[in-house]
Every structure is written in structure tokens, then in C-alpha cells.
C-alpha atoms as a PDB file:
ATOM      1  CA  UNK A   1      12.971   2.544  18.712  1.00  0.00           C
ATOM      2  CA  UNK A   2       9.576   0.987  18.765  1.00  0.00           C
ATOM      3  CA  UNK A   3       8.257  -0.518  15.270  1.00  0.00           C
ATOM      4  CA  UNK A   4       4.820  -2.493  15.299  1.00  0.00           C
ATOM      5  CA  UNK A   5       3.494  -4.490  13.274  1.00  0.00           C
ATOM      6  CA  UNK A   6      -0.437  -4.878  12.052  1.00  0.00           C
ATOM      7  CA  UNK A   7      -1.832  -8.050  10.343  1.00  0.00           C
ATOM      8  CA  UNK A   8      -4.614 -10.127  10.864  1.00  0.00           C
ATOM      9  CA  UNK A   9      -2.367 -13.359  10.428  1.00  0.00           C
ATOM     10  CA  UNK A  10      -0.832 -14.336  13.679  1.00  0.00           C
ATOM     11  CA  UNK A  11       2.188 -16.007  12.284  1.00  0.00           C
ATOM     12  CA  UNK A  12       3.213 -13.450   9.686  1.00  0.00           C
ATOM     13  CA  UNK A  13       3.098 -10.955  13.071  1.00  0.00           C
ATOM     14  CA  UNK A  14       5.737 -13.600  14.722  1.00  0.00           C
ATOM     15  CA  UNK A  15       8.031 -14.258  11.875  1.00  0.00           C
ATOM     16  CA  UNK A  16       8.076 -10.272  11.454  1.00  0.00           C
ATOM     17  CA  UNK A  17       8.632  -9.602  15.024  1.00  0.00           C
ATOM     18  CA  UNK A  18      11.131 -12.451  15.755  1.00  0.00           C
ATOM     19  CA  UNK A  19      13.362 -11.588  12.859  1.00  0.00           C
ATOM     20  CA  UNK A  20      14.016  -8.083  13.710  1.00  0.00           C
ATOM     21  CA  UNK A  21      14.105  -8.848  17.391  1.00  0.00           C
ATOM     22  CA  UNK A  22      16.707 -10.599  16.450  1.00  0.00           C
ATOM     23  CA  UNK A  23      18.647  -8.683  14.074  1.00  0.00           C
ATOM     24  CA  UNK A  24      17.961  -5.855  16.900  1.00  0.00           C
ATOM     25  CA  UNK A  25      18.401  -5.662  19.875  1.00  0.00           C
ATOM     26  CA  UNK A  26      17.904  -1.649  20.053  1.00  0.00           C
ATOM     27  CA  UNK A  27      14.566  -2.011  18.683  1.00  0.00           C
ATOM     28  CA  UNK A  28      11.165  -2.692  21.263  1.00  0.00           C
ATOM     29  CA  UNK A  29       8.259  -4.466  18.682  1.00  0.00           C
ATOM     30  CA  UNK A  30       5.027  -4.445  19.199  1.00  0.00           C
ATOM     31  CA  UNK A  31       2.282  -6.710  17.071  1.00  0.00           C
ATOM     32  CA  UNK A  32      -1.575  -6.267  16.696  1.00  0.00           C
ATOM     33  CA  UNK A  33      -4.243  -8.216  14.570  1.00  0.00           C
ATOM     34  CA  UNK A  34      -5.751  -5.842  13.575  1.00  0.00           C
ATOM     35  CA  UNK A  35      -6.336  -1.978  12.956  1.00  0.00           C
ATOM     36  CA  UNK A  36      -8.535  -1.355  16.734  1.00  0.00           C
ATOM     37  CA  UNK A  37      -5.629  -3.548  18.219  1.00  0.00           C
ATOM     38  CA  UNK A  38      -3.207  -1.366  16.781  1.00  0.00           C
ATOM     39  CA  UNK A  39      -5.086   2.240  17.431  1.00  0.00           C
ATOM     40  CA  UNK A  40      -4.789   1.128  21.227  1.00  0.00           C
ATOM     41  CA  UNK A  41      -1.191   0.206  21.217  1.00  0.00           C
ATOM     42  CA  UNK A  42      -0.813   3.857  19.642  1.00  0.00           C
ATOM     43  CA  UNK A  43      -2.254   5.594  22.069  1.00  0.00           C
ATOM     44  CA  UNK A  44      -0.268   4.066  25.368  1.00  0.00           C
ATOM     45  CA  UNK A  45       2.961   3.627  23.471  1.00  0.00           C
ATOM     46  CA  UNK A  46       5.263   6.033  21.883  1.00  0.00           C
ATOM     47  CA  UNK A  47       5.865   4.171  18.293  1.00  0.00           C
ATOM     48  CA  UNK A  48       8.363   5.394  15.993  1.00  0.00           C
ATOM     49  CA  UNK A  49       7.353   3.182  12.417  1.00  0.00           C
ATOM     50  CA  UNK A  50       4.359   1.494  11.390  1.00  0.00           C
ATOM     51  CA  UNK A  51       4.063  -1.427   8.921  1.00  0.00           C
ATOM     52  CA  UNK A  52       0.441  -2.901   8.363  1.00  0.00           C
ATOM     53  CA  UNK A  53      -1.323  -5.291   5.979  1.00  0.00           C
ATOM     54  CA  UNK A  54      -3.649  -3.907   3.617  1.00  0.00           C
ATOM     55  CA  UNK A  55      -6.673  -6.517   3.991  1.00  0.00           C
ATOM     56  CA  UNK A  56      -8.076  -7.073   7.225  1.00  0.00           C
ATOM     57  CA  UNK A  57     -11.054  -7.765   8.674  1.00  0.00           C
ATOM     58  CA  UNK A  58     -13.127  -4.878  10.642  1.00  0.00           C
ATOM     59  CA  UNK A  59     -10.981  -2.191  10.014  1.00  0.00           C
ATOM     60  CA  UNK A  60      -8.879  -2.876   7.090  1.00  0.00           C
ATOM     61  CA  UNK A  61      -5.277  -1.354   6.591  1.00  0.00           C
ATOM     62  CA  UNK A  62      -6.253   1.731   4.936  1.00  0.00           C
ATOM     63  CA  UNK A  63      -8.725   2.367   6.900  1.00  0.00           C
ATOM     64  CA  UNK A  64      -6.333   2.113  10.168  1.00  0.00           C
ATOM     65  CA  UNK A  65      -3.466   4.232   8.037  1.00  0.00           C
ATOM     66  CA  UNK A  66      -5.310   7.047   7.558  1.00  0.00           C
ATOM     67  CA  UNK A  67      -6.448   6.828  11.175  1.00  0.00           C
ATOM     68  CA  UNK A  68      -2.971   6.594  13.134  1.00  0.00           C
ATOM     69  CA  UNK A  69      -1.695   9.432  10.563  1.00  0.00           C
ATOM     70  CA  UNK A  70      -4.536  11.415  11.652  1.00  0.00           C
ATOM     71  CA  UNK A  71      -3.752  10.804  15.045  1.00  0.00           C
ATOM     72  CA  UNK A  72      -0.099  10.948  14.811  1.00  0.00           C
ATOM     73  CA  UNK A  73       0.912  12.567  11.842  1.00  0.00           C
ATOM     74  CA  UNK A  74       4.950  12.302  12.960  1.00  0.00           C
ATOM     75  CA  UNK A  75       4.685   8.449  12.935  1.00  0.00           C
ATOM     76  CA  UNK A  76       5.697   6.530   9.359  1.00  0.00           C
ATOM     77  CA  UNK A  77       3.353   4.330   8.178  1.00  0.00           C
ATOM     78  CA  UNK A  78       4.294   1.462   5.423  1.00  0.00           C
ATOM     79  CA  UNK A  79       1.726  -1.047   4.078  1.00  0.00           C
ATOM     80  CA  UNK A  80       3.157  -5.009   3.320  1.00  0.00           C
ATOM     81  CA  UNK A  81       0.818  -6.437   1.203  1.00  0.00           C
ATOM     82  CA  UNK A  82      -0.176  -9.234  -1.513  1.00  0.00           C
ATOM     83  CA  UNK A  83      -2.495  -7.025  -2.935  1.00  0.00           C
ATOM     84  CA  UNK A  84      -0.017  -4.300  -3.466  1.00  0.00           C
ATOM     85  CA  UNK A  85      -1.026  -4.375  -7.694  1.00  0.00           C
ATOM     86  CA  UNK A  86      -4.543  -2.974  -6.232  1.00  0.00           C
ATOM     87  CA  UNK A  87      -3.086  -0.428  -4.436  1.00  0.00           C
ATOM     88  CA  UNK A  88      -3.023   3.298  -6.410  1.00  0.00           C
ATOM     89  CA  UNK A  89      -1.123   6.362  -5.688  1.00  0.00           C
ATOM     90  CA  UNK A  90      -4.333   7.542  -4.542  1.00  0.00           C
ATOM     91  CA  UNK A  91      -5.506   5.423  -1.773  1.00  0.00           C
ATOM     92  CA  UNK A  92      -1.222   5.820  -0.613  1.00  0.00           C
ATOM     93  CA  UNK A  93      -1.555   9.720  -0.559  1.00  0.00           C
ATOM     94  CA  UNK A  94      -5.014   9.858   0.491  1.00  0.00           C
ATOM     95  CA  UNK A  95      -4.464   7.285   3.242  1.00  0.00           C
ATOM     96  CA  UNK A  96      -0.443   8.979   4.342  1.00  0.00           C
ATOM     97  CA  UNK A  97       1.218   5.691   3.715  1.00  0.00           C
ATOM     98  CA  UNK A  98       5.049   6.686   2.623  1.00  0.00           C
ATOM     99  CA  UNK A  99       5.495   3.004   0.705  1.00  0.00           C
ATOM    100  CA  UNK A 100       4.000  -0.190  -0.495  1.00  0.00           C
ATOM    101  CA  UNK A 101       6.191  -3.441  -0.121  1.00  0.00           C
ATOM    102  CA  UNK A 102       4.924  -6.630  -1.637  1.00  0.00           C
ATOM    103  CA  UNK A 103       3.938  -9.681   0.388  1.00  0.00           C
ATOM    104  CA  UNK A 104       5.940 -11.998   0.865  1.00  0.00           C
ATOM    105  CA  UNK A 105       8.532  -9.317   2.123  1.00  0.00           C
ATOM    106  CA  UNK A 106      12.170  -9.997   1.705  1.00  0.00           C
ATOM    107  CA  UNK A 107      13.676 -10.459   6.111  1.00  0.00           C
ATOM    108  CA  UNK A 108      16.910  -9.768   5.416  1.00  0.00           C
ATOM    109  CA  UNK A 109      15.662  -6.577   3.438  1.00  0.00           C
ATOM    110  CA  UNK A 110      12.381  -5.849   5.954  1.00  0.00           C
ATOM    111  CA  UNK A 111      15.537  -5.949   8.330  1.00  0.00           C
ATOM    112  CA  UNK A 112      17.709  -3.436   6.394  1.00  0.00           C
ATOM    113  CA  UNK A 113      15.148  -1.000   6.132  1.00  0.00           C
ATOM    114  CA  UNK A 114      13.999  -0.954   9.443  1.00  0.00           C
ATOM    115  CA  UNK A 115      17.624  -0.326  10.310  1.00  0.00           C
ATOM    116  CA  UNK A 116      17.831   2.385   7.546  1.00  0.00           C
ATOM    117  CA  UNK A 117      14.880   4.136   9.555  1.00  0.00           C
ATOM    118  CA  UNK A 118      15.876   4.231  12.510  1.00  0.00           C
ATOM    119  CA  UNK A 119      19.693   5.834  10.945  1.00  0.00           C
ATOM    120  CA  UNK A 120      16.914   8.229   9.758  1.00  0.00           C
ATOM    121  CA  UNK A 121      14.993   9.166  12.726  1.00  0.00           C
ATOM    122  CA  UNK A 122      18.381   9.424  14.579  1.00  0.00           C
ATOM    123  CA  UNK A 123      19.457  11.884  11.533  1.00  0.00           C
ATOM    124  CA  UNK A 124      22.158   9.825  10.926  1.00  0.00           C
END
């Protein structure tokens, strides 16, 4: 399973990356700083969940959202944010996010439900 991670913050992207590394070893992680980043690492790896930050600079999290759903409608998108009060229904629909987590995220429960995916995609 292949998760990545977008967020313009470099060490949000390592504590992210190094905790469920960690918790597992099944899982291949990818990181990008940003939406463009993150568009490219799309399109030469096969990803299987998506978590990005909402605010980012140059292409901000909706924005990129709405643009790997677009692109790859099969792939789970979920937004981590510390905006996630400014956040409606609307821009989650209209943008094909499936959830909103607030920022800072829980690791022992970012790990859980990473795990709880990837029971999912396995149709487990």
C-alpha cells in the first residue's frame, strides 16, 4: 500500500511519514510540499490513499483534491487541517474529499486509520 502525504510544512511531512513507517512496515509513503509536487508523484506512482493540508501555497489543498480525484477518481483523498472549522460540506463534496481531520492529528489514531484503510482496500 502506498499512502502520501501533501503539506507545505516539511516537518509535519516527516513526523507523518516516520510514524506510520514505523507502525508499518507493509505500507511504501511518499511526501510532497505541495499540490504540483504531489500531482507528479501521482502520475509515476500507483497510490492507494491521499491525505493533504488544506492551506498551501500555489496550489492549495482543495485545489490539488479536486485535481487528483479528477485524475484518479479510485484514489481516497482526506484533508488534515487547522482550518478544518472553515471547511463546509460543500467545498468536501465539490472538491471529492471523503473526510476532514483536525490539525494537530492524533499518531496513534492517523496510524489506526491508515491501517483501517488498507483492511478496506484489501476487503477485509
Amino acid at each position: 500500500m502506498t499512502i502520501l502525504f501533501v503539506d507545505d510544512q516539511p516537518q509535519i511531512l516527516k513526523i507523518y511519514s516516520e510514524e506510520v513507517d514505523y507502525a508499518h512496515p507493509w505500507a511504501t509513503v511518499l511526501t510532497a510540499e505541495g499540490g504540483e509536487e504531489a500531482l507528479q508523484l501521482l502520475k509515476t506512482h500507483k497510490v492507494d490513499l491521499v491525505f493533504t493540508d488544506a492551506r498551501m501555497p500555489r496550489m492549495d489543498g482543495h485545489e490539488f483534491a479536486k485535481r487528483a480525484r479528477d485524475l484518479y477518481p479510485e484514489i481516497p483523498v482526506f484533508m488534515i487541517t487547522g482550518y478544518a472549522g472553515e471547511i463546509t460540506e460543500e467545498d468536501i463534496v465539490a472538491n471529492g474529499v471523503r473526510r476532514v481531520f483536525s490539525k494537530p492529528i492524533d499518531l496513534d489514531f492517523l496510524v489506526e486509520f491508515v491501517a483501517e484503510q488498507r483492511s478496506k482496500l484489501l476487503g477485509a
